[in-house]
Protein backbone atom coordinates (compact mmCIF):
# COMPACT_ATOMS: atom_id res chain seq x y z
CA UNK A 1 -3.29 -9.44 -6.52
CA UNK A 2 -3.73 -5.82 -6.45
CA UNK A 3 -3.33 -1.92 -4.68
CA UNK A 4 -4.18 1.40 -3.87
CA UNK A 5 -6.46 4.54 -1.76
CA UNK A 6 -8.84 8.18 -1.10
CA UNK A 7 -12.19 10.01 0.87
CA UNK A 8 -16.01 10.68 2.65
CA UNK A 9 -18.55 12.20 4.48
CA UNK A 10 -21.40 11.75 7.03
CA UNK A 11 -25.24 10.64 7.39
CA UNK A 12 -26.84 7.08 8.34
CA UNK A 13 -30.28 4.73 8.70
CA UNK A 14 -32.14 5.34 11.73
CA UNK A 15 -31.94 1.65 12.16
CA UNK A 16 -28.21 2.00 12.41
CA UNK A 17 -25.86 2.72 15.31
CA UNK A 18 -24.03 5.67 13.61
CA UNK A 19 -23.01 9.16 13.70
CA UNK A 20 -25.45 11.19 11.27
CA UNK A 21 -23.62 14.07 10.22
CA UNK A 22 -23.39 15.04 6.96
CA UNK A 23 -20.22 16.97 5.48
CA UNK A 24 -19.18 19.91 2.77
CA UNK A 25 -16.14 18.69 0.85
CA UNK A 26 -13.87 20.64 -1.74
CA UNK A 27 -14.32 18.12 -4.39
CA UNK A 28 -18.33 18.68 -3.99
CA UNK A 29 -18.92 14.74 -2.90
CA UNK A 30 -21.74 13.37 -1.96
CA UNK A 31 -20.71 11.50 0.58
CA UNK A 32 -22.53 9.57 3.53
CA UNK A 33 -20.87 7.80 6.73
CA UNK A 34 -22.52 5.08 8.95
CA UNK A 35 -21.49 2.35 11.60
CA UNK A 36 -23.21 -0.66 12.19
CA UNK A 37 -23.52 -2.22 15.95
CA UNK A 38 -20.98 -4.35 15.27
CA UNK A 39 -18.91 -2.18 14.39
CA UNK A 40 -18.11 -2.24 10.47
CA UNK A 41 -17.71 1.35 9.29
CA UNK A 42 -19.30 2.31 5.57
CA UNK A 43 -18.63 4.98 4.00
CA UNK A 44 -20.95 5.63 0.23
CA UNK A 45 -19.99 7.91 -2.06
CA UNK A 46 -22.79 8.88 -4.40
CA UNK A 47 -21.60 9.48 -8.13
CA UNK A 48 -23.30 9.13 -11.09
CA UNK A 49 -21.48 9.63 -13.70
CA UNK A 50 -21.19 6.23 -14.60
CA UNK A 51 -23.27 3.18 -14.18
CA UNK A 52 -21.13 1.59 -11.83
CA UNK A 53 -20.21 0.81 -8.53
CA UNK A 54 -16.93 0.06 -6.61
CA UNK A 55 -17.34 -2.03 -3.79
CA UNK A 56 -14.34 -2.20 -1.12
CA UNK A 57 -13.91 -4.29 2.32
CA UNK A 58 -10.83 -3.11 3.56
CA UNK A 59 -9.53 -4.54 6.78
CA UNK A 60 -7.13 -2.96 9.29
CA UNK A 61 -4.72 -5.71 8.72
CA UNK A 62 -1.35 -6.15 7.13
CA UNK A 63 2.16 -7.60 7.74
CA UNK A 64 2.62 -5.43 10.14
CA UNK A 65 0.47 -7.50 12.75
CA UNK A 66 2.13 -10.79 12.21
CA UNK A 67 5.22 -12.01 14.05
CA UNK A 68 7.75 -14.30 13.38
CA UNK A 69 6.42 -17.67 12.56
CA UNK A 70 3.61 -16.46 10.60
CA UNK A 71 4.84 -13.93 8.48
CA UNK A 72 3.26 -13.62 4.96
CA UNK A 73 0.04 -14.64 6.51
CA UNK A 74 -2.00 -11.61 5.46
CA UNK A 75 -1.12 -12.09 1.98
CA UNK A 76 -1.82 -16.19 2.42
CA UNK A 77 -5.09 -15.22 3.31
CA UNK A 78 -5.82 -12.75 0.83
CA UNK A 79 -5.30 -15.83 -1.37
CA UNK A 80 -7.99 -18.35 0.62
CA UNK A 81 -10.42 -15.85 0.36
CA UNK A 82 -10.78 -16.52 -3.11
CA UNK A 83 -10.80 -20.84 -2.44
CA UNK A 84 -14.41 -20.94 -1.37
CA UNK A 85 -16.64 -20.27 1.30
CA UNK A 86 -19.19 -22.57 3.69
CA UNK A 87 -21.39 -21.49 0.69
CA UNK A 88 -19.39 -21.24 -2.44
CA UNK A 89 -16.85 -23.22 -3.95
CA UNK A 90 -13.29 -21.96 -4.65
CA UNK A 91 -12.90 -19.32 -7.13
CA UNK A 92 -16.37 -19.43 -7.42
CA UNK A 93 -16.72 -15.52 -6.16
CA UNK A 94 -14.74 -14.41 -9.14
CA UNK A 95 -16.82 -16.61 -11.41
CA UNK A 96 -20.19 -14.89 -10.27
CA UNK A 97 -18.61 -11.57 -10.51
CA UNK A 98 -17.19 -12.24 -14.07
CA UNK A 99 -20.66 -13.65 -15.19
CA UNK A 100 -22.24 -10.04 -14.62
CA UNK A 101 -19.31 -8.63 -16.57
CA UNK A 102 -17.44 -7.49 -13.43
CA UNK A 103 -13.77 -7.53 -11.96
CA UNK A 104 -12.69 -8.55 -8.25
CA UNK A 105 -9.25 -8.08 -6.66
CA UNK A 106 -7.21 -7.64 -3.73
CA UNK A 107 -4.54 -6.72 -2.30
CA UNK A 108 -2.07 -7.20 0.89
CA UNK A 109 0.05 -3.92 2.24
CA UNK A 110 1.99 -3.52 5.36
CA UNK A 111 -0.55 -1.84 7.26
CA UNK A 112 -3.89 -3.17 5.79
CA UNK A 113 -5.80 -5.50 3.51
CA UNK A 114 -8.20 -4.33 0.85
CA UNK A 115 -11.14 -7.00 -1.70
CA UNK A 116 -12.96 -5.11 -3.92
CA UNK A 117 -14.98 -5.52 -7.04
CA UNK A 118 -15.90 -3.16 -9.91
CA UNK A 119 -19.81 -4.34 -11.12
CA UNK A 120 -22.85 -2.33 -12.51
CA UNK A 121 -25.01 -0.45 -10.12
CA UNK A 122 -27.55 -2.83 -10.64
CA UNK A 123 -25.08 -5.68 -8.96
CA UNK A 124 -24.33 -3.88 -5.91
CA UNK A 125 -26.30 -5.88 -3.94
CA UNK A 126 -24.42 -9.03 -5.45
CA UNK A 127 -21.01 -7.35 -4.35
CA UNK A 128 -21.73 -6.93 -0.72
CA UNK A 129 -23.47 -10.33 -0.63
CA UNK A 130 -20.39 -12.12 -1.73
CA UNK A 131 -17.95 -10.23 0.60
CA UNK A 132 -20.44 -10.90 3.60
CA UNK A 133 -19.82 -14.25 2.85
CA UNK A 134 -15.93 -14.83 3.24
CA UNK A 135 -15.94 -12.62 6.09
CA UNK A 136 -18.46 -14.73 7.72
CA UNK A 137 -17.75 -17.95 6.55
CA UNK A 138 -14.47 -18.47 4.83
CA UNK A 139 -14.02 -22.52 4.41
CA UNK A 140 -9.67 -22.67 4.85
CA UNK A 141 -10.35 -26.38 2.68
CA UNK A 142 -6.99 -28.09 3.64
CA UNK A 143 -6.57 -29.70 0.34
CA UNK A 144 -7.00 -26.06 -0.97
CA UNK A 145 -4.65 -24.55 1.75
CA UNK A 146 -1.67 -27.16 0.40
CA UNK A 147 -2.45 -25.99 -3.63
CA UNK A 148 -2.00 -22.83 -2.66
CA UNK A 149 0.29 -22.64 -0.33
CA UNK A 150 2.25 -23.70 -3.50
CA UNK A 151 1.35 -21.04 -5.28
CA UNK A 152 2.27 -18.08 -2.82
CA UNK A 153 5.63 -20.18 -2.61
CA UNK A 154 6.31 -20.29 -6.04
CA UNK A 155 4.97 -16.49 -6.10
CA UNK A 156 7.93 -15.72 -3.86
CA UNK A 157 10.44 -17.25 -5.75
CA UNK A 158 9.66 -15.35 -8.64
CA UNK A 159 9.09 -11.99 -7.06
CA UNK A 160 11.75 -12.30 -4.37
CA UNK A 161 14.01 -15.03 -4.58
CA UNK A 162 14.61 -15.82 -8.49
CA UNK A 163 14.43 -12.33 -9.17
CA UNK A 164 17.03 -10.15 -9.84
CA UNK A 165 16.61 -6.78 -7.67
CA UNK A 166 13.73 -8.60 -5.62
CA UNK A 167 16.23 -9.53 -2.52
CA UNK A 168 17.37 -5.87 -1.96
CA UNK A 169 13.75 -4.05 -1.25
CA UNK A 170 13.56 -7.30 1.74
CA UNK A 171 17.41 -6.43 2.60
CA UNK A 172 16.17 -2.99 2.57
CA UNK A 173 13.68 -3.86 4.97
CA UNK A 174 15.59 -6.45 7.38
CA UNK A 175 18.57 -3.78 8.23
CA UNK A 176 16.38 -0.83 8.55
CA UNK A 177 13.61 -2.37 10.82
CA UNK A 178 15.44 -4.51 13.49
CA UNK A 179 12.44 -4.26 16.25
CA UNK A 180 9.65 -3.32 14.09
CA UNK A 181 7.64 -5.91 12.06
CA UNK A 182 8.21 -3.71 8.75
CA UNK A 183 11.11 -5.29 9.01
CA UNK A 184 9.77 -8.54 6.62
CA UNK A 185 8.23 -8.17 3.63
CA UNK A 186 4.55 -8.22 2.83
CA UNK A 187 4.84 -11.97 1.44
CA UNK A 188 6.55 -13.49 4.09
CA UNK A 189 9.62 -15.61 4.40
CA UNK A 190 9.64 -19.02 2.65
CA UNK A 191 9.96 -21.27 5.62
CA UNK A 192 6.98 -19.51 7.21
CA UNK A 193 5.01 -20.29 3.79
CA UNK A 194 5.52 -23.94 3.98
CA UNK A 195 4.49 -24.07 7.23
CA UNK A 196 0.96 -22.45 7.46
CA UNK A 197 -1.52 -24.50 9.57
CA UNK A 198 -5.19 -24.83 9.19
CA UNK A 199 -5.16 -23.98 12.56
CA UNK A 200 -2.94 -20.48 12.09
CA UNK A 201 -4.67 -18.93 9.05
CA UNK A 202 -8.60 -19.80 10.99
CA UNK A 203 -6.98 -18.52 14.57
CA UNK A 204 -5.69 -15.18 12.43
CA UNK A 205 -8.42 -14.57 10.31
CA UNK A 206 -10.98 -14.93 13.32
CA UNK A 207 -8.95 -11.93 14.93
CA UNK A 208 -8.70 -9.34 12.01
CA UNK A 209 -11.26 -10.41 9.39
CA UNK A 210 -14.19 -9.41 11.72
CA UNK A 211 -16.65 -6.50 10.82
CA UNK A 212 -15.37 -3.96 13.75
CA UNK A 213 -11.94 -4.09 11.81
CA UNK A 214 -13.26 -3.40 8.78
CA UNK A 215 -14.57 -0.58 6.36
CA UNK A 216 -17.24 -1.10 3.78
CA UNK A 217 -16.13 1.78 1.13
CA UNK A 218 -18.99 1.99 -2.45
CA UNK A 219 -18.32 4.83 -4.76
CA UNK A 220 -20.59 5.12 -7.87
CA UNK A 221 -24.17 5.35 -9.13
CA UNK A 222 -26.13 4.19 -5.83
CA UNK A 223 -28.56 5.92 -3.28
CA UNK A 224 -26.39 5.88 -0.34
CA UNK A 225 -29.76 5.35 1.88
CA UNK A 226 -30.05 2.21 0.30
CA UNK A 227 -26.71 0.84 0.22
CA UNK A 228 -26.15 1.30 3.41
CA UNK A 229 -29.71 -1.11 3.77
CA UNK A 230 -27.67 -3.53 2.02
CA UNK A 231 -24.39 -3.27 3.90
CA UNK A 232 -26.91 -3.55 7.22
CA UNK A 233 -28.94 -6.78 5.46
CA UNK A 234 -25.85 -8.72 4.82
CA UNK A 235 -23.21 -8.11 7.61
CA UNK A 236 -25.70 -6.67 10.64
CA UNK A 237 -25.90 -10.52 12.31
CA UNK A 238 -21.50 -10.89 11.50
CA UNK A 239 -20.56 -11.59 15.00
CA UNK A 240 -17.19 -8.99 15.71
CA UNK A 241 -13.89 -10.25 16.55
CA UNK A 242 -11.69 -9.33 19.78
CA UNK A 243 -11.90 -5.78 21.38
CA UNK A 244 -8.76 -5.48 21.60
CA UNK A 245 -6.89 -6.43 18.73
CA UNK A 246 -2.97 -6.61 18.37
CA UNK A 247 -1.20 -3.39 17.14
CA UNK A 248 2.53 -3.45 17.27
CA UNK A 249 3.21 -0.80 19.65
CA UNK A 250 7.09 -1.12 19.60
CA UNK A 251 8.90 1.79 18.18
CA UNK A 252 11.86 1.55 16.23
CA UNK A 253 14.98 2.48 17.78
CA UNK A 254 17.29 5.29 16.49
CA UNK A 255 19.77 4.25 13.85
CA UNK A 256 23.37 5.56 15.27
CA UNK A 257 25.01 4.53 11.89
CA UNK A 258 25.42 3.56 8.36
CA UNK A 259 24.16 -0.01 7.45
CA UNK A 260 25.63 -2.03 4.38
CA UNK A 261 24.91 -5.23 2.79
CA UNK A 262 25.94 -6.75 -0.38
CA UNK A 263 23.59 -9.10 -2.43
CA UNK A 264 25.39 -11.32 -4.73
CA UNK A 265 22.67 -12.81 -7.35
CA UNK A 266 22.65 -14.20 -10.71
CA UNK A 267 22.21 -11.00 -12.77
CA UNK A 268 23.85 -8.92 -15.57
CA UNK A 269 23.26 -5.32 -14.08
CA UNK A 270 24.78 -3.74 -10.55
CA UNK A 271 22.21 -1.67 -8.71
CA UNK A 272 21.74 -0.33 -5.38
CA UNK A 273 19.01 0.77 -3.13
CA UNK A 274 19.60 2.95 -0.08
CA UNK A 275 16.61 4.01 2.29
CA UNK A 276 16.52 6.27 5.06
CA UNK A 277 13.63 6.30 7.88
CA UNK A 278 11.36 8.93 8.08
CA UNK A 279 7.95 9.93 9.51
CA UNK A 280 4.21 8.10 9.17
CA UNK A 281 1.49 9.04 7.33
CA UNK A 282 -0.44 11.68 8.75
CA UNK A 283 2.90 13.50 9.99
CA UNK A 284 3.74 17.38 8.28
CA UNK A 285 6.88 16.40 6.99
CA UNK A 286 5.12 13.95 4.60
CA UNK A 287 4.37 16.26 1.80
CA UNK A 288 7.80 18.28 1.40
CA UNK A 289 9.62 14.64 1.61
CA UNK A 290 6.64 13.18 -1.56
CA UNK A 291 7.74 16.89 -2.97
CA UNK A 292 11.60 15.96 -2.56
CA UNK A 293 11.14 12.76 -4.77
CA UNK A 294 9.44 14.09 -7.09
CA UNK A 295 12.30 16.90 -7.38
CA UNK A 296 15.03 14.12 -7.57
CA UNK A 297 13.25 11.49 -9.47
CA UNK A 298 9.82 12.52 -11.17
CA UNK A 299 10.72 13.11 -15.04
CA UNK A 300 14.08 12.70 -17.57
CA UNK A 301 14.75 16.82 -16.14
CA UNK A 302 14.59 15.53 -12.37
CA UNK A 303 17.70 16.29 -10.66
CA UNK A 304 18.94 13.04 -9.82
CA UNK A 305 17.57 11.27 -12.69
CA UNK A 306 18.59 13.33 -15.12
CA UNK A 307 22.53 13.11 -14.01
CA UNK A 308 22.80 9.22 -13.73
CA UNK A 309 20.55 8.35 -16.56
CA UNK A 310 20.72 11.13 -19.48
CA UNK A 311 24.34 12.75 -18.20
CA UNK A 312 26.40 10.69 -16.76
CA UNK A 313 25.08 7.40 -18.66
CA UNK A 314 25.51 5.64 -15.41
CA UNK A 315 22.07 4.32 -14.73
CA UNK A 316 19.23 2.58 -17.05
CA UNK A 317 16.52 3.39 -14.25
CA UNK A 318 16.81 5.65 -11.24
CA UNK A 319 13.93 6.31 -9.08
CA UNK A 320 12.74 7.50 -5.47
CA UNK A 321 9.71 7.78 -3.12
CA UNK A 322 8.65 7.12 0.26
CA UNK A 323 6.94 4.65 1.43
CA UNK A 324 3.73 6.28 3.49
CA UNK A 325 3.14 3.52 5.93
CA UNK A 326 1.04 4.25 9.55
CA UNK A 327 4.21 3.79 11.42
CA UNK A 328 6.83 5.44 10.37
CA UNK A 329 8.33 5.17 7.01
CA UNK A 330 11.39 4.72 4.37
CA UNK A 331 12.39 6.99 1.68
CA UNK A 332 13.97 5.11 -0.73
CA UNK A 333 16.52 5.48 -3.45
CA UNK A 334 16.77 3.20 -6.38
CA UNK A 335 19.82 2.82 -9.14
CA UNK A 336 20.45 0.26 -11.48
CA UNK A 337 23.18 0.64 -13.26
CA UNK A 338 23.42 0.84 -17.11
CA UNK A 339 26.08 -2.29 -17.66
CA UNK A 340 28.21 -4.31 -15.83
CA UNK A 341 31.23 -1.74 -15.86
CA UNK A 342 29.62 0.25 -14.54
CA UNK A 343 30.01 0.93 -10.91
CA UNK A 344 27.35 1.51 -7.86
CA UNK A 345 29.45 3.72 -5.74
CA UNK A 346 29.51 6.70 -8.88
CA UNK A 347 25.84 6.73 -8.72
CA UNK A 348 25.65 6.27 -4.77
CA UNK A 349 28.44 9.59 -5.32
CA UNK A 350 26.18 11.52 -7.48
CA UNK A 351 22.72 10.76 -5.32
CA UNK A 352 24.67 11.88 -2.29
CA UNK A 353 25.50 15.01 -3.85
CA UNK A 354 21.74 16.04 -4.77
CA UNK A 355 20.82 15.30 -1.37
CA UNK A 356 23.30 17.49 -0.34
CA UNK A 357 21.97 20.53 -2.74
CA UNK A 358 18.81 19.90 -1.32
CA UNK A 359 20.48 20.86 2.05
CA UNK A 360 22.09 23.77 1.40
CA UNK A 361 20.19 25.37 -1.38
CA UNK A 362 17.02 26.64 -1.53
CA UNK A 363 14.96 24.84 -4.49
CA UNK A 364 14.24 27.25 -7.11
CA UNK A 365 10.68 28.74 -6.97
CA UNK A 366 9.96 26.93 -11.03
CA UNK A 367 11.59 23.38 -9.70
CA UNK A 368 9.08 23.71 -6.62
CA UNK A 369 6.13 24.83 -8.96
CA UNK A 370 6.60 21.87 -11.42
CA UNK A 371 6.76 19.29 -8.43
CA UNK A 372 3.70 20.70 -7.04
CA UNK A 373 2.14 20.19 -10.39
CA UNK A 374 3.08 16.80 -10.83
CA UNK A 375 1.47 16.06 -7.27
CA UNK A 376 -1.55 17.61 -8.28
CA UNK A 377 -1.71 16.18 -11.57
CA UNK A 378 -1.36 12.79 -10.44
CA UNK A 379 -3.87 13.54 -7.49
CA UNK A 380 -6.55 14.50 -9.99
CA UNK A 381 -6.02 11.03 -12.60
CA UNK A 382 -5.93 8.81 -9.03
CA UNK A 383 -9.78 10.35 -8.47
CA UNK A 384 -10.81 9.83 -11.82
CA UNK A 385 -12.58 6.65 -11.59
CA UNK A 386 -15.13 4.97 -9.18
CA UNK A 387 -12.76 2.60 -7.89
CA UNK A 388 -9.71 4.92 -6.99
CA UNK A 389 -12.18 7.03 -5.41
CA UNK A 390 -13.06 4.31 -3.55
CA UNK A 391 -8.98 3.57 -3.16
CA UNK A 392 -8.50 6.43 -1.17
CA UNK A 393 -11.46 6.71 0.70
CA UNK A 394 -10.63 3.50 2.46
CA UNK A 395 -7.04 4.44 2.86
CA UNK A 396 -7.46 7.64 4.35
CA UNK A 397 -10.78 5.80 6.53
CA UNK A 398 -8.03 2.95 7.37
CA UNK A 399 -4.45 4.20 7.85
CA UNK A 400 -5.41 7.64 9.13
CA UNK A 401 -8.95 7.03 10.79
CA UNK A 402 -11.02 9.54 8.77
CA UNK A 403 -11.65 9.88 5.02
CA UNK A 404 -12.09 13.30 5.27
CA UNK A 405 -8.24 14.04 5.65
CA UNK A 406 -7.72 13.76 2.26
CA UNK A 407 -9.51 17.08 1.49
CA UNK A 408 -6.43 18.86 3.26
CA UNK A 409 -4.21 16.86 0.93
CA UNK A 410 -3.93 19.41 -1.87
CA UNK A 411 -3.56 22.51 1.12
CA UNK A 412 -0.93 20.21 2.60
CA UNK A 413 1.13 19.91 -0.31
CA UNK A 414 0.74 23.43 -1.99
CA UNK A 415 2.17 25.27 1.24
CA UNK A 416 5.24 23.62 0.94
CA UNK A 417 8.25 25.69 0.82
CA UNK A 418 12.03 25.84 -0.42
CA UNK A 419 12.65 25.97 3.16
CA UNK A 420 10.72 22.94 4.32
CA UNK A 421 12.51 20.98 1.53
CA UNK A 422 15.98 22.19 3.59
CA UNK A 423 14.36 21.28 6.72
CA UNK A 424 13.83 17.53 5.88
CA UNK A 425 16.65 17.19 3.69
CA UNK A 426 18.83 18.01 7.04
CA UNK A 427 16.44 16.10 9.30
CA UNK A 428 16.42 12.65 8.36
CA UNK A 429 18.97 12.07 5.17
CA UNK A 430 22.09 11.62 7.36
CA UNK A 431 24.49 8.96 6.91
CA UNK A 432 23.53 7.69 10.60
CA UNK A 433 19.79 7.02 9.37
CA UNK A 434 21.11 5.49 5.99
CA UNK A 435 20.87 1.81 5.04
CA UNK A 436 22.70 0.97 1.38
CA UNK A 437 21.91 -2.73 -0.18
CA UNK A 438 23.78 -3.15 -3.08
CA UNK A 439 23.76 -6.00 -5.80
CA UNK A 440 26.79 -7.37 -7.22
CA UNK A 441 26.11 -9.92 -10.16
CA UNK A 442 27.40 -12.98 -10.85
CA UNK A 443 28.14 -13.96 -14.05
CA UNK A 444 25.05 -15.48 -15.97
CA UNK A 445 23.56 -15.96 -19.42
CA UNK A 446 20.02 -14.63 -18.97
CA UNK A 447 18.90 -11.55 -20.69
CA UNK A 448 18.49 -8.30 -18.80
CA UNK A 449 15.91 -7.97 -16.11
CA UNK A 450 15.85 -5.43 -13.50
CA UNK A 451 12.77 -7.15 -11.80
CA UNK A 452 11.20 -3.67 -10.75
């Protein structure tokens, strides 16, 4: 199923247990903050531009709260809640939504889960009815459970196992996370699949699929007075879960040195990915390590991109990012190679070397403006509609506890310097803090894929 994040402000129902403040923003938002008694945060944004509403439930819940045994579970559930409720049959939710010409999704991260559906203004009321319902009384049919535990299996294989570069993002992850649970990926291992248990996905989803681990985020053409009635109709009497809920609290150890692993695969291209820990969201260095990738990566005139792609003819895709989890994070480097002659450790050479620039020379003032407006280009299409509005309201609300964060965002990323760019360059892209997975094909018919 689906992704993404953004914003909000403050101002609730007398009725309500909340915090009425209300907020000036940048971006001129309307936007209104309350908390039921239970707990569940909601946070309305009131736009009406359109007539439309996005209506989130995101949960503080990912990956990262499972252990071994159960991994994948998050994402397993993300798939019962659409197999019926006490109420509704399965798939029925999406059917109802469809019916009034809507959409419904979701989506499974490391550090949180999001459902969310995209209906007229008129249907809000519809939307928050509906999500009430699985989070109050999600059925976990066993026959249902078996069909789809089939389906998240098969889902792996083709994502993960079958595919071609899938294996080196989860090498990626095993060698660089050793104590932390980022160290599995978001779908879980296969054995782990085949093994859920009635009894596991009801025991987890009572835990973290409770209303005082959850945000109710609605962006669009609404009167947040009286969506915040209907948030407090349908989810008031929702019982929450446990106080104190499991956060993994270990820390990562420091790397002291370089760690390798070769993939061999049925594939026609080479390709390598290399990551190096870095910070969590929230943390300063985040915005001159985003600016970094998009220096090395963003664009056929990006540094790194340009040279193994258009230069050296190395590469058919090169690309780089970090990944902005709560705990800290990866940056990660991504090559696959143009043809089977072609060989991994040139374009491990040539990335090595524009790290290295980055170290010692200070980014031109023009490379750091056109970075910066790439950031803030992209920042401005992710707020365009209702629903990434909505996106990044409930990430900011989720991962970093207050929507209102993300109205620093531009600030943050705008006073970077050449000199920060050194700074984390030097700080974390050391060969100790490096982990390379590289794929070596084996021979096979099948036409190219590089299963990004």
């Amino acid at each position: 199923m689906l992704k993404k994040s953004v914003l909000i402000a403050v101002t609730a129902l007398l009725f309500l247990f909340s915090f009425l403040i209300a907020q000036d923003n940048p971006l001129g938002w309307k936007i209104t903050k309350s908390q039921l008694d239970n707990g569940m945060k909601i946070v309305v944004l009131e736009d009406h531009s359109t007539p439309s509403v996005a209506y989130q439930i995101w949960y503080h819940v990912g990956s990262k709260n499972e252990r071994p045994g159960i991994t994948g579970i998050s994402h397993m559930i993300e798939h019962m809640m659409f197999k019926g409720t006490d109420t509704i049959g399965p798939e029925e939710h999406a059917r109802i939504v469809q019916a009034r010409g809507g959409t419904s999704n979701a989506f499974t991260h490391f550090d949180m889960t999001a459902y969310h559906e995209v209906m007229g203004a008129k249907d809000l009321e519809v939307a928050a009815q509906l999500e009430a319902d699985r989070m109050a009384n999600l059925a976990i049919d066993s026959a249902e459970l078996a069909s789809e535990k089939e389906v998240v299996a098969e889902e792996r294989r083709t994502r993960i196992d079958n595919s071609p570069f899938g294996p080196l993002l989860e090498q990626l992850l095993n060698l660089s996370y050793t104590a932390h649970p980022y160290h599995w990926h978001v779908i879980g291992y296969m054995s782990d699949i085949q093994n859920y248990t009635h009894h596991k996905l009801r025991d987890y989803w009572n835990t973290y699929y409770k209303p005082n681990n959850a945000t109710a985020v609605i962006v669009g053409d609404v009167d947040p007075d009286e969506a915040i009635e209907i948030v407090e109709k349908y989810y008031s009497d929702i019982p929450p879960g446990p106080a104190n809920l499991y956060r993994p609290v270990t820390e990562e150890p420091e790397q002291m040195g370089e760690r390798r692993a070769e993939v061999n695969k049925v594939a026609q291209l080479p390709g390598v990915f290399l990551g190096y820990k870095v910070v969590e969201a929230g943390h300063p260095d985040v915005y001159p390590l985003r600016v970094m990738g998009k220096i090395l990566f963003q664009g056929e005139s990006s540094r790194a991109y340009k040279r193994l792609v258009d230069e050296e003819q190395l590469c058919l895709y090169a690309g780089g990012d970090m990944f902005e989890f709560e705990d800290p994070g990866l940056f990660y480097l991504i090559a696959v190679m143009k043809g089977p002659d072609k060989s991994t450790e040139d374009a491990e050479a040539i990335l090595y070397d524009e790290i290295d620039k980055l170290k010692t020379e200070p980014v031109p003032e023009e490379v750091l403006q056109k970075a910066l407006n790439q950031i803030e280009a992209e920042k401005w299409y992710q707020l365009e509609s209702n629903e990434n509005k909505a996106y990044a309201i409930g990430w900011f609300e989720t991962i970093r506890g207050d929507y209102s964060l993300m109205f620093d965002e531009f600030d943050n990323y705008l006073a970077v310097t050449a000199d920060d760019i050194m700074r984390v360059a030097n700080t974390y892209f050391d060969e100790n803090n490096r982990t390379v997975v590289t794929l070596v094909p084996k021979t096979s018919g099948a036409a190219p894929n590089i299963g990004l």
